[in-house]
Protein backbone atom coordinates (compact mmCIF):
# COMPACT_ATOMS: atom_id res chain seq x y z
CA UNK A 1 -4.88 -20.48 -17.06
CA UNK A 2 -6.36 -17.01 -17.46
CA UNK A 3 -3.68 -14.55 -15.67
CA UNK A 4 -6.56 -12.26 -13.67
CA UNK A 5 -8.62 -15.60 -12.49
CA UNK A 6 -8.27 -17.01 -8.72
CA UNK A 7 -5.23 -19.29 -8.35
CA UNK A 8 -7.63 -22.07 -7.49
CA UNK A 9 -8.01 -22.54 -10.94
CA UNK A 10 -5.19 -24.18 -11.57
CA UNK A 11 -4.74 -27.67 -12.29
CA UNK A 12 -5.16 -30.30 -10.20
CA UNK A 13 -1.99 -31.50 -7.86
CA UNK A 14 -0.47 -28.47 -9.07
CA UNK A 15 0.28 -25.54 -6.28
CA UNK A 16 -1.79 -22.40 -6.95
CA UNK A 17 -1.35 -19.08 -6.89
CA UNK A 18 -2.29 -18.25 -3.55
CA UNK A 19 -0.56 -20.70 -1.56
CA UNK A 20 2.64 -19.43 -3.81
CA UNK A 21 2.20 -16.07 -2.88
CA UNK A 22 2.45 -17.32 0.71
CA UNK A 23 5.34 -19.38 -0.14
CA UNK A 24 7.16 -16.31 -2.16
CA UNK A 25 6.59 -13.77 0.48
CA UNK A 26 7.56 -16.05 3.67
CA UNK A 27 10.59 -17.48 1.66
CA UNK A 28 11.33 -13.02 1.33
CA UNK A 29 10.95 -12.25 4.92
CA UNK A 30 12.58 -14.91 6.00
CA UNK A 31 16.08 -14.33 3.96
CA UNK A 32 16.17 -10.65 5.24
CA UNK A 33 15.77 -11.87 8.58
CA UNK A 34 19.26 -13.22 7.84
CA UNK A 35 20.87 -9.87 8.17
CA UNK A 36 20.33 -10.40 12.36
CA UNK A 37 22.71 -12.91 11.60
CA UNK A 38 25.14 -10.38 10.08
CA UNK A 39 24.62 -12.11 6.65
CA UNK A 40 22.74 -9.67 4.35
CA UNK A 41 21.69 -11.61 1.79
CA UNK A 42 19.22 -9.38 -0.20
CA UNK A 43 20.77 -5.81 0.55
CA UNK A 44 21.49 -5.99 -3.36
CA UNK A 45 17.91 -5.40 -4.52
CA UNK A 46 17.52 -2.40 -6.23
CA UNK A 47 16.15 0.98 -4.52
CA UNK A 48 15.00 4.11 -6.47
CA UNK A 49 15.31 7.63 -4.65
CA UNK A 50 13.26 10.67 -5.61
CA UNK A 51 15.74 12.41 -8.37
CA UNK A 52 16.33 15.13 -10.69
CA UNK A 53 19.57 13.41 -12.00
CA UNK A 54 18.86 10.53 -13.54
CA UNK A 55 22.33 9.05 -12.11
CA UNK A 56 20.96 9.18 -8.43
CA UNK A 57 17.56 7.23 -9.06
CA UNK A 58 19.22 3.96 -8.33
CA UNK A 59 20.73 2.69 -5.87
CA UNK A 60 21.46 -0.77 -3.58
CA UNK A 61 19.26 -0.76 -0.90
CA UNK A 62 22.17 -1.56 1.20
CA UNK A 63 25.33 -0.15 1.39
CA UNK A 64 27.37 -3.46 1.51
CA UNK A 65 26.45 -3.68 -1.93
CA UNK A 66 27.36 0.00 -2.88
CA UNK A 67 29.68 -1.57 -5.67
CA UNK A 68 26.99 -3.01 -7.37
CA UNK A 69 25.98 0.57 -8.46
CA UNK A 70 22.15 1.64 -9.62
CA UNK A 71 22.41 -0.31 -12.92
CA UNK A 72 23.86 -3.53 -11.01
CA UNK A 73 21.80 -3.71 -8.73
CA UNK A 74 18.49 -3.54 -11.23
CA UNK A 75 20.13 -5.92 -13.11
CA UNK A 76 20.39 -8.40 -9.81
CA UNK A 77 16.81 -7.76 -8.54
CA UNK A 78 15.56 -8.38 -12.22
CA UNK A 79 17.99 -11.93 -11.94
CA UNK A 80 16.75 -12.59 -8.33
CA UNK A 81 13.02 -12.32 -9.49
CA UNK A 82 13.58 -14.34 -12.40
CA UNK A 83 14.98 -17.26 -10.52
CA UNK A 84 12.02 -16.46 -7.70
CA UNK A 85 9.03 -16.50 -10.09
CA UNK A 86 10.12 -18.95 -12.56
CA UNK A 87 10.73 -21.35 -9.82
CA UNK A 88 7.19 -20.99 -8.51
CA UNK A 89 6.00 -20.43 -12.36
CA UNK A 90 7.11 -24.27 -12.70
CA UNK A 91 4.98 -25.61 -9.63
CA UNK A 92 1.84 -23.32 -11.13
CA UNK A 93 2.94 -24.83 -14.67
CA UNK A 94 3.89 -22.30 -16.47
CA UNK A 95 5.25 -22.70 -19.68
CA UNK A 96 8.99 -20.91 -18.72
CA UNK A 97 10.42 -20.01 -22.42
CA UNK A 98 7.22 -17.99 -22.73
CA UNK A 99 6.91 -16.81 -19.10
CA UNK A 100 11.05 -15.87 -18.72
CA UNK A 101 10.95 -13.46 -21.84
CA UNK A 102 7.63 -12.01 -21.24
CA UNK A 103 8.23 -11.36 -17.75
CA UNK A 104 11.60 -9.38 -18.46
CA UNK A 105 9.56 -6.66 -20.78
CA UNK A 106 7.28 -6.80 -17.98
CA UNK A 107 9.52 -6.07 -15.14
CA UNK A 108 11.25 -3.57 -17.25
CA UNK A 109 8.27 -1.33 -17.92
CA UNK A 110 7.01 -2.21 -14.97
CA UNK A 111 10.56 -0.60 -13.47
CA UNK A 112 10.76 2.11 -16.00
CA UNK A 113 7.19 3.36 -14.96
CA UNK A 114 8.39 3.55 -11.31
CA UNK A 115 11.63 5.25 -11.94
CA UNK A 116 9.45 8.24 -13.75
CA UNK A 117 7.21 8.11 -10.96
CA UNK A 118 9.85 8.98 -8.67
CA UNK A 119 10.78 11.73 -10.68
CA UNK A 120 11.40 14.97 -8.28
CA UNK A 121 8.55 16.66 -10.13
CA UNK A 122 5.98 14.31 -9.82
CA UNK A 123 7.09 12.76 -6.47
CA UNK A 124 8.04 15.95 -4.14
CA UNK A 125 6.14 17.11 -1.57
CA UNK A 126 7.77 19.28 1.07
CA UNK A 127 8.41 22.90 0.02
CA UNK A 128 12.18 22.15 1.66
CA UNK A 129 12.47 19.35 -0.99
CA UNK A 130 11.21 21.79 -3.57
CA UNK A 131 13.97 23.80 -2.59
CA UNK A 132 16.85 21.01 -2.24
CA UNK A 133 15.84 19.68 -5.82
CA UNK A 134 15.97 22.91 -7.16
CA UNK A 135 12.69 23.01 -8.80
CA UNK A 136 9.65 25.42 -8.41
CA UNK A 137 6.75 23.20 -8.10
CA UNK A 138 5.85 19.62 -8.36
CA UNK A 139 2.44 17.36 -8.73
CA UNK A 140 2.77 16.29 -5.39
CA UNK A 141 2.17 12.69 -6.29
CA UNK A 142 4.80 11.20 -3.49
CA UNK A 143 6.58 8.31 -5.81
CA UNK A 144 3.22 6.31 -5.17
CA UNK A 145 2.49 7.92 -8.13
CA UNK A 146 4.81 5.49 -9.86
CA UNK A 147 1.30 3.41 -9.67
CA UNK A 148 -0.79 5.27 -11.70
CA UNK A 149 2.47 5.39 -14.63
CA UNK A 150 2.52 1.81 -14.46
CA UNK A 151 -1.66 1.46 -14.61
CA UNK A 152 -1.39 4.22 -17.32
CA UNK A 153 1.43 2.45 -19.57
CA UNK A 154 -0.48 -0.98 -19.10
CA UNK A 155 -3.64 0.59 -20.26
CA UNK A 156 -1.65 2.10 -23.37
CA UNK A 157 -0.21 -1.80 -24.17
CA UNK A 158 -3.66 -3.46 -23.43
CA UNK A 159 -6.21 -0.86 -26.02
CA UNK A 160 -2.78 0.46 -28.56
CA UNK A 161 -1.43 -2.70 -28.73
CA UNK A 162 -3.44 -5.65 -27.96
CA UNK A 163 -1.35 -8.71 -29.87
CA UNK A 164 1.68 -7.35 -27.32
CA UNK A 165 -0.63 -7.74 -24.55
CA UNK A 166 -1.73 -11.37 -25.54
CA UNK A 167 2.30 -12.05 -26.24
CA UNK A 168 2.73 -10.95 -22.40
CA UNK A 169 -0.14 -12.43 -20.99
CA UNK A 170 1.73 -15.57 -19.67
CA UNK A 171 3.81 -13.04 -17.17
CA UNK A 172 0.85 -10.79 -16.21
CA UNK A 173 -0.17 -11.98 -13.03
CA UNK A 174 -1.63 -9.25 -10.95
CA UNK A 175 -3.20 -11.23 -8.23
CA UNK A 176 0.32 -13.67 -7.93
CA UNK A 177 2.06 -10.11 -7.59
CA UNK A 178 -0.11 -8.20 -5.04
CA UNK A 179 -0.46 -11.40 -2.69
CA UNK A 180 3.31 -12.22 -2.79
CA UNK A 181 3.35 -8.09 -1.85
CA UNK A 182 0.54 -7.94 1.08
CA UNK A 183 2.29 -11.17 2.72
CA UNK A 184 4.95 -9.05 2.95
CA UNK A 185 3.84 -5.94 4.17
CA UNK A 186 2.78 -7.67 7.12
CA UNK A 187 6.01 -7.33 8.16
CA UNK A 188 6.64 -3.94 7.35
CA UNK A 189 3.95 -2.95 9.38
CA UNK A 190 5.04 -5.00 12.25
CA UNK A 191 8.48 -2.87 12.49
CA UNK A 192 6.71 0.16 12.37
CA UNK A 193 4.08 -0.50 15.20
CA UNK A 194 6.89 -1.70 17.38
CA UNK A 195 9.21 1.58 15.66
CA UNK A 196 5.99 3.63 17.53
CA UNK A 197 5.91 2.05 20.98
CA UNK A 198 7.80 4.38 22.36
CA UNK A 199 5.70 7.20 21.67
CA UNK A 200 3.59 8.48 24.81
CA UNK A 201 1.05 5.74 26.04
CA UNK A 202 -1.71 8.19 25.95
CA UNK A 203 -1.09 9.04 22.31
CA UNK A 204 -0.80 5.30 21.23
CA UNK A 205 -4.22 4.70 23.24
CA UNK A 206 -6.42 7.74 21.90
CA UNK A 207 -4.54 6.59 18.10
CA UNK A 208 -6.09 3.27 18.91
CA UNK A 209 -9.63 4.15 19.50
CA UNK A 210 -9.89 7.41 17.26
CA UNK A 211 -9.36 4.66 14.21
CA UNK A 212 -11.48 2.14 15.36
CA UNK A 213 -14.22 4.65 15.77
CA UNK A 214 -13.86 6.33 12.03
CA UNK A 215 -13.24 3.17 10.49
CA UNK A 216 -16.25 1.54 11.84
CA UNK A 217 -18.24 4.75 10.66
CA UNK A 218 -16.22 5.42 7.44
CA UNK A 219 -16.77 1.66 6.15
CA UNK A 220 -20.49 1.19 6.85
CA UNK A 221 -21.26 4.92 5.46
CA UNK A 222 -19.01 4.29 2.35
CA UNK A 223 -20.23 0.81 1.41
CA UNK A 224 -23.98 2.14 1.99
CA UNK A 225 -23.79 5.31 -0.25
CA UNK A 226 -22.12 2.60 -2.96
CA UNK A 227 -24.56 0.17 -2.79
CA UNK A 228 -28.16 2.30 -2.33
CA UNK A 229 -27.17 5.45 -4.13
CA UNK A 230 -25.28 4.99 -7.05
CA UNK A 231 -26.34 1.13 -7.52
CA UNK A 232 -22.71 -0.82 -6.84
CA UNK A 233 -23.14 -4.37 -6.64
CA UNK A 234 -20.79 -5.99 -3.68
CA UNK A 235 -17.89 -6.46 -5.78
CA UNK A 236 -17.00 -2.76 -6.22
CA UNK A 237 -18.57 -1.77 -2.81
CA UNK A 238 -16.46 -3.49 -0.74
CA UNK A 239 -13.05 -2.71 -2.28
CA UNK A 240 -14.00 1.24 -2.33
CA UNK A 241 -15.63 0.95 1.43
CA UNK A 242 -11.62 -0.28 2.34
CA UNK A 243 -9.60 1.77 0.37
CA UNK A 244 -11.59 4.87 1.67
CA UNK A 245 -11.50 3.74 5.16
CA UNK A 246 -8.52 2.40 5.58
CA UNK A 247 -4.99 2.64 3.49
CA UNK A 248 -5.89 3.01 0.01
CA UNK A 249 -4.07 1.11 -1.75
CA UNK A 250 -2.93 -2.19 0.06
CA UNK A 251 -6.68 -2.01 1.83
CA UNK A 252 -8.79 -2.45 -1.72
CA UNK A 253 -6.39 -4.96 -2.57
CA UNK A 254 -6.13 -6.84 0.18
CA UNK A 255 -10.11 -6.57 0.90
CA UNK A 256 -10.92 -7.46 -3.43
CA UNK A 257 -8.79 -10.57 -3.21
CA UNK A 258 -10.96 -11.49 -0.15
CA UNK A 259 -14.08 -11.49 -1.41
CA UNK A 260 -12.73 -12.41 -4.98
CA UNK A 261 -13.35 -9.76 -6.67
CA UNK A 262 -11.77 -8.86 -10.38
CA UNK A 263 -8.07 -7.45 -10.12
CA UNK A 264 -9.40 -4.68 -12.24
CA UNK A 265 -11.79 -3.32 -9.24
CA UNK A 266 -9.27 -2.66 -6.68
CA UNK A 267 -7.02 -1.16 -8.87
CA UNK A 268 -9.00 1.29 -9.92
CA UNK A 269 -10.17 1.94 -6.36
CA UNK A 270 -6.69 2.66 -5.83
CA UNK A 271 -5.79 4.97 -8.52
CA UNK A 272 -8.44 7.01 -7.38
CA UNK A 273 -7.22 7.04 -4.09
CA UNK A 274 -3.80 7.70 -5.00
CA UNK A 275 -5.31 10.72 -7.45
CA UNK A 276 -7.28 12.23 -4.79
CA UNK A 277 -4.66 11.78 -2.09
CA UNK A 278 -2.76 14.84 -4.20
CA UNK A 279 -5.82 16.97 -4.03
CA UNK A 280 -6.26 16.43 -0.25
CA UNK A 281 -2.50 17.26 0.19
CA UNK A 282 -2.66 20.80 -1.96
CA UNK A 283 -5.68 21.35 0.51
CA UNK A 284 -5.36 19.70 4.50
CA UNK A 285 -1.96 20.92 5.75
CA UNK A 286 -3.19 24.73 5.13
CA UNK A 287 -6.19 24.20 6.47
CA UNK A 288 -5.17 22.69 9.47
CA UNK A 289 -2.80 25.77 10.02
CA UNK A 290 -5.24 28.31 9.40
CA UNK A 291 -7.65 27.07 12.07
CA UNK A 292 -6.45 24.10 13.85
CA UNK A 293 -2.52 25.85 14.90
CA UNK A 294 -4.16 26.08 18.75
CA UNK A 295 -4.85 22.59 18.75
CA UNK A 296 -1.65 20.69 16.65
CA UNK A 297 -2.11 16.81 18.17
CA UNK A 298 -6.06 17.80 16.69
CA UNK A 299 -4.44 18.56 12.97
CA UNK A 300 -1.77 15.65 13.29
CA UNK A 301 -4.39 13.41 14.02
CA UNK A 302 -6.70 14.95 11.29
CA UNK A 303 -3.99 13.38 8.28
CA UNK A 304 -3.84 10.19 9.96
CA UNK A 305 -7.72 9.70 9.42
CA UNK A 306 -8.33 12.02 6.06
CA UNK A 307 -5.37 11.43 3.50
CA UNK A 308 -5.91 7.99 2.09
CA UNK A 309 -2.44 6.53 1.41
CA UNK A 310 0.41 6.16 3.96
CA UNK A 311 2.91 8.11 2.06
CA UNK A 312 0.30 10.82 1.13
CA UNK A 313 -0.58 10.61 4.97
CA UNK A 314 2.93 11.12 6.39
CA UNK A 315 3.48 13.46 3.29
CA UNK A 316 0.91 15.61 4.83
CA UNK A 317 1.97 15.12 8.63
CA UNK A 318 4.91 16.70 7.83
CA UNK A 319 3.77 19.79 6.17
CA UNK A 320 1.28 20.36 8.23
CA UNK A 321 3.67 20.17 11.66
CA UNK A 322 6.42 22.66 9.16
CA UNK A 323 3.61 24.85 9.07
CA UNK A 324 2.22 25.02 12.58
CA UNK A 325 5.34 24.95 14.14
CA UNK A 326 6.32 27.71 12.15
CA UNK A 327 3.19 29.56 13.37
CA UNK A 328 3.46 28.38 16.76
CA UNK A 329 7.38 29.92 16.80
CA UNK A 330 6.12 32.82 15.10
CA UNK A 331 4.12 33.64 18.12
CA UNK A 332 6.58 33.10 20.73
CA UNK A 333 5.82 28.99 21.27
CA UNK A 334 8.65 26.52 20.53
CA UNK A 335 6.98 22.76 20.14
CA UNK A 336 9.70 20.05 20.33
CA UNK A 337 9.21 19.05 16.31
CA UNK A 338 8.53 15.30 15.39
CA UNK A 339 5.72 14.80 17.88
CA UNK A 340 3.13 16.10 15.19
CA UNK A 341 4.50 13.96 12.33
CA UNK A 342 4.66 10.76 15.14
CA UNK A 343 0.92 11.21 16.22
CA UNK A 344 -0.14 11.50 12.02
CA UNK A 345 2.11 8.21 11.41
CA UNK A 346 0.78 6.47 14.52
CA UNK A 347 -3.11 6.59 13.72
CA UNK A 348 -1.58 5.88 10.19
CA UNK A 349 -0.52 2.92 10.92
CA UNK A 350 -2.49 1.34 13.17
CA UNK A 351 -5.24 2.35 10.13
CA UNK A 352 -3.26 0.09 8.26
CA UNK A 353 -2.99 -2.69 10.78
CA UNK A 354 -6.75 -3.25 9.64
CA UNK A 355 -5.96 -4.50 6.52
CA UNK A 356 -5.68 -8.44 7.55
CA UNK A 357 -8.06 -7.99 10.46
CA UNK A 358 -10.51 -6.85 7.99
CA UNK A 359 -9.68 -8.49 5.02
CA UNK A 360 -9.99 -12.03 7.59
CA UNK A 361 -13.71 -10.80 8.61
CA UNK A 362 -14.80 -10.52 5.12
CA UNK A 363 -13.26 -13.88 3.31
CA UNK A 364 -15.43 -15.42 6.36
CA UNK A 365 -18.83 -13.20 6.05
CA UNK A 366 -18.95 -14.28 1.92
CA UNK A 367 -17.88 -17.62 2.03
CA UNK A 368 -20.14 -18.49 4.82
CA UNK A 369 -23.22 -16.02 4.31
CA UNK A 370 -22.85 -14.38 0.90
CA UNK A 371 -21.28 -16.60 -2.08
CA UNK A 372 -22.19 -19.61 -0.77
CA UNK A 373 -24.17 -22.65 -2.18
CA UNK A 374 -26.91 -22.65 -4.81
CA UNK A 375 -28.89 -24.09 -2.85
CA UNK A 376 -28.97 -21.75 0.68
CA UNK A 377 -26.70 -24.26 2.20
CA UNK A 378 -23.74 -22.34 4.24
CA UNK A 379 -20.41 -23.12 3.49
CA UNK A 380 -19.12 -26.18 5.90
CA UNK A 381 -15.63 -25.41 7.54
CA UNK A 382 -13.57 -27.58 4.77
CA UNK A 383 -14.97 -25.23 1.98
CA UNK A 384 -14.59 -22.12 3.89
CA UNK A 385 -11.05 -22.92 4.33
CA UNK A 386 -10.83 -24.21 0.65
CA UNK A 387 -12.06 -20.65 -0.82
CA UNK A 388 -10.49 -18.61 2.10
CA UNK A 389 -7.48 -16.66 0.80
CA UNK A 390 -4.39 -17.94 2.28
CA UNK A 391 -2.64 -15.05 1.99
CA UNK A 392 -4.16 -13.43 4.90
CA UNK A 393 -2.54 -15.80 6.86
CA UNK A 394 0.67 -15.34 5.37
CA UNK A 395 0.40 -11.71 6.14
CA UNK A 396 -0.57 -12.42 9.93
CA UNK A 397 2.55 -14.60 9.81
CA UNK A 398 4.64 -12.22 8.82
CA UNK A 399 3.32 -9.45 10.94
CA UNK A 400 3.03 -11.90 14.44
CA UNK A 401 6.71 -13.40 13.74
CA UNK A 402 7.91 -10.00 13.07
CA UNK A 403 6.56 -8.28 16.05
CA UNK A 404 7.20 -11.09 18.99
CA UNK A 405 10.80 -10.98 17.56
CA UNK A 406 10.90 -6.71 17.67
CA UNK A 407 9.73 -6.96 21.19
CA UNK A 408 11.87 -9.74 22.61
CA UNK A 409 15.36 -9.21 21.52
CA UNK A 410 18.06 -6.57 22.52
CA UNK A 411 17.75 -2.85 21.34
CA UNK A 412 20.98 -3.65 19.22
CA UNK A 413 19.16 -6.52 17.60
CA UNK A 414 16.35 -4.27 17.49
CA UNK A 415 18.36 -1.80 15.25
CA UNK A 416 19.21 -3.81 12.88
CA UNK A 417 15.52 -5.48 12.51
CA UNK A 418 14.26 -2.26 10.45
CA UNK A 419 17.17 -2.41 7.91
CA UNK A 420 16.53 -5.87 7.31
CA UNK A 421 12.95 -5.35 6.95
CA UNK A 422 13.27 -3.01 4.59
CA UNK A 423 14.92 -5.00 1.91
CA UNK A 424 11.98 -7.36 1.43
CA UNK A 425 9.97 -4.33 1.64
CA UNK A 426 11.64 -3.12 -1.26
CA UNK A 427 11.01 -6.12 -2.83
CA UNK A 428 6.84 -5.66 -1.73
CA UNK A 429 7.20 -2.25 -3.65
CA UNK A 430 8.36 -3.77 -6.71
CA UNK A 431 5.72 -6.54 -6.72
CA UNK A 432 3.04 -3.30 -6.20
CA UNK A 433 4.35 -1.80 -9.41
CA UNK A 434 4.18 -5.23 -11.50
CA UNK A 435 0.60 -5.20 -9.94
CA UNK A 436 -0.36 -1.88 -11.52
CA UNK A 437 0.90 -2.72 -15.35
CA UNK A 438 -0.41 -6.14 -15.28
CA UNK A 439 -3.70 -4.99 -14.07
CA UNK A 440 -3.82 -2.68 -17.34
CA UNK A 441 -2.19 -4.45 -19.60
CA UNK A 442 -5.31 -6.69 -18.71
CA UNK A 443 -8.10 -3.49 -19.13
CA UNK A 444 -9.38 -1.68 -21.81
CA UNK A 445 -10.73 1.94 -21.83
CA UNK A 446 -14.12 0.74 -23.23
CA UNK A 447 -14.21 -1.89 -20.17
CA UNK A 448 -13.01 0.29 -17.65
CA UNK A 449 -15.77 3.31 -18.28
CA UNK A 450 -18.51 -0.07 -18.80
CA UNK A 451 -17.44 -1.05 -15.37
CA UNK A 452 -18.67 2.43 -14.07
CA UNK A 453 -15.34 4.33 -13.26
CA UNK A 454 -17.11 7.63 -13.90
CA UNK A 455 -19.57 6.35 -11.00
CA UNK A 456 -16.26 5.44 -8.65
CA UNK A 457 -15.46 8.50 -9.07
CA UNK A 458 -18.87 10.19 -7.74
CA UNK A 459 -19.19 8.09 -4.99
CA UNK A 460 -15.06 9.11 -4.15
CA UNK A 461 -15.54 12.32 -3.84
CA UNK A 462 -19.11 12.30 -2.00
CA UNK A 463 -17.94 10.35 0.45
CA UNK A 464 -14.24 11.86 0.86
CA UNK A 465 -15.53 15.19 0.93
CA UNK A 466 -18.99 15.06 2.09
CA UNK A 467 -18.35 13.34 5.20
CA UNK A 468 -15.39 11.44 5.09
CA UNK A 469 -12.90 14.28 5.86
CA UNK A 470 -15.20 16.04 8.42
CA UNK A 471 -15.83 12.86 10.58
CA UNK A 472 -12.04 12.56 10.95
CA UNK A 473 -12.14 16.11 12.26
CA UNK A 474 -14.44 15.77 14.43
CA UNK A 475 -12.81 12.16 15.96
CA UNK A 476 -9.58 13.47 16.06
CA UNK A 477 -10.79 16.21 18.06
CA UNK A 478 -12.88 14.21 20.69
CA UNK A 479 -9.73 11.96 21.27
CA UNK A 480 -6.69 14.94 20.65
CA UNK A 481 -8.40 18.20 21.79
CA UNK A 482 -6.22 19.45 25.18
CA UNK A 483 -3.18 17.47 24.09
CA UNK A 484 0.07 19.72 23.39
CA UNK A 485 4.03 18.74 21.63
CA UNK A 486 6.14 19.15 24.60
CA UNK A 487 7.61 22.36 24.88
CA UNK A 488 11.64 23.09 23.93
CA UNK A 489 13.45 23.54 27.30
């Protein structure tokens, strides 16, 4: 079976990949809902901080495992996901005494690229971190940048040694990887909507329809300009309509695998969102506070919609409440701080909330009115559910369970919901990174500048800064003008 083609391929009677991704993410969530229990059962999987010395990188995510150390716990989470994929590697029918040893140089440069990513000059972005790492300047990359390492060190593997890439091809598995990972962030993004309900109603509500009105205008602007201007067929438009519209990342992904697109074309959507998300946090925050510092809910809001990935996003809220509040107390006004950062998280995430509604609207618009028959027929209901990707409805599993169980159990309970989330979340970043190298260890330069990544980038930055960034503006003031921070008694 060819690693970057649809699971459907698979042979007959055999389970394929995307029903496994369902199966591998719900079989996650599930375990770390455990912990409500008081049994933590994956609190050993392996978390890397941003660092300076290399002894703090790693770390349990949980502190009942604090014994295991950095080094045991990588050492678990590498066991854990060898038992994990090699079980579901033997209902695809995979061969395991290739896939076992080719997966562990996977997952270790995989994890090595993510570690360096991390790295406090390539991952800081608040001047007080600059300070607390004791370093003078970073790229600003937030440890997202761990992606583009990973892309980067697959792409090395895949055009300076090619027989290594064929040796690992029977563990690179992008689209088993990012599935398994989008099932699970529906749960992830669950906590956090229901983390955010107790922010003022009128916030929540003017969050709610400031997003629906960009991203209606951002994806139908984006996927235009692609198509008619620079000559994208649907493939590549759709992915780069999402990531610029919604999240970035987890959007092209999610909204590729939809439409069945090639791994390769949401990936590099994403690295160029991830790229440009630096260059839009050098630039925003500053810019907010030189003209926007009378109207802070306006610049909060303003990140939300303009900065392209959620860490980049939040990344940006920050700096840019630092600086106005700074301003603000300069002149003689104290804002209570966190409401600026809460309103740029809040649109952020209900952005992000998008991802399956819009990823489910597209698998039905091309299996029933764009790739269908030869023949003009439309797709009857059995083959739309045949070719419709399954793990949209593992991710609205997730994300429904998780949210009906936030919302009806004690605030105790509550408490300990996010902690537990957070583990398979872990385990959703790690399957992100394994995304990245497998995606190039499957590319080669020649391919990649054939498939017109000089042209992605053109229609990027038209559309980010020719209209993409301004329309945010202008929404986020229509919906946040007027609104103030409360005051500090």
């Amino acid at each position: 079976m060819n690693s970057s083609a649809s699971g459907g391929e698979v042979g007959a009677g055999r389970l394929d990949e995307d029903w496994l991704a369902v199966w591998l993410g719900l079989l996650l969530f599930a375990l770390s809902l455990v912990r409500l229990s008081g049994l933590d059962l994956l609190g050993w999987v392996v978390n890397t901080s941003v660092w300076v010395d290399p002894a703090a990188a790693l770390a349990p995510v949980s502190k009942d495992y604090a014994g295991l150390g950095g080094l045991g716990a990588l050492l678990a989470t590498y066991l854990g996901l060898v038992v994990l994929l090699g079980a579901g590697g033997m209902a695809l029918g995979l061969r395991l005494r290739r896939f076992v040893p080719a997966f562990t140089v996977v997952f270790a440069i995989s994890y090595g690229c993510w570690i360096v990513g991390s790295h406090a000059r390539l991952a800081v972005v608040a001047p007080a971190d600059l300070e607390k790492f004791g370093i003078g300047w970073s790229f600003k990359l937030t440890n997202e940048g761990g992606f583009i390492v990973a892309l980067l060190a697959g792409l090395v593997v895949a055009n300076l040694f090619p027989r290594f890439a064929e040796w690992l091809h029977e563990a690179i598995r992008p689209e088993l990887y990012i599935k398994t990972a989008i099932v699970v962030l529906g749960a992830f993004l669950a906590v956090t909507v229901v983390g955010k309900l107790a922010l003022a109603g009128s916030l929540m509500l003017r969050g709610v329809a400031a997003i629906i009105e960009a991203y209606l205008i951002y994806w139908a602007v984006v996927y235009y300009v692609a198509r008619r201007w620079f000559g994208f067929n649907r493939e590549w438009a759709v992915p780069l309509a999402s990531g610029i519209s919604i999240c970035g990342v987890s959007a092209a992904i999610a909204t590729g695998a939809a439409i069945r697109a090639r791994p390769v074309v949401p990936v590099l959507v994403s690295s160029l969102v991830v790229i440009f998300a630096v260059v839009e946090l050098l630039i925003l925050p500053f810019v907010a506070q030189y003209f926007l510092s009378g109207e802070p809910m306006v610049a909060a809001a303003w990140m939300g919609l303009a900065v392209k990935t959620d860490g980049g996003a939040v990344a940006a809220g920050g700096i840019t409440e630092a600086l106005i509040l700074s301003k603000a107390a300069a002149e003689g006004i104290h804002y209570e701080p966190g409401w600026l950062l809460g309103t740029t998280t809040t649109v952020k995430v209900f952005i992000d909330v998008f991802i399956g509604v819009w990823a489910f609207v597209l698998a039905y618009i091309w299996t029933n009115h764009i790739n269908v028959a030869e023949n003009g027929e439309r797709a009857k209901a059995r083959e739309i559910w045949q070719r419709f990707p399954k793990f949209i409805l593992g991710f609205v599993a997730t994300f429904a369970i998780c949210f009906l169980i936030a919302i009806s159990v004690t605030p105790a309970v509550r408490a300990e919901l996010t902690p537990a989330i957070a583990e398979a979340n872990t385990f959703r970043v790690i399957f992100f990174v394994l995304t990245f190298f497998s995606i190039g260890a499957l590319s080669n330069f020649r391919k990649l500048w054939q498939d017109g990544f000089a042209k992605l980038a053109a229609v990027y930055i038209l559309c980010l800064f020719g209209f993409v960034i301004w329309v945010g503006l202008v929404i986020s003031w229509l919906f946040f003008s007027g609104v103030r921070p409360p005051i500090v008694a």
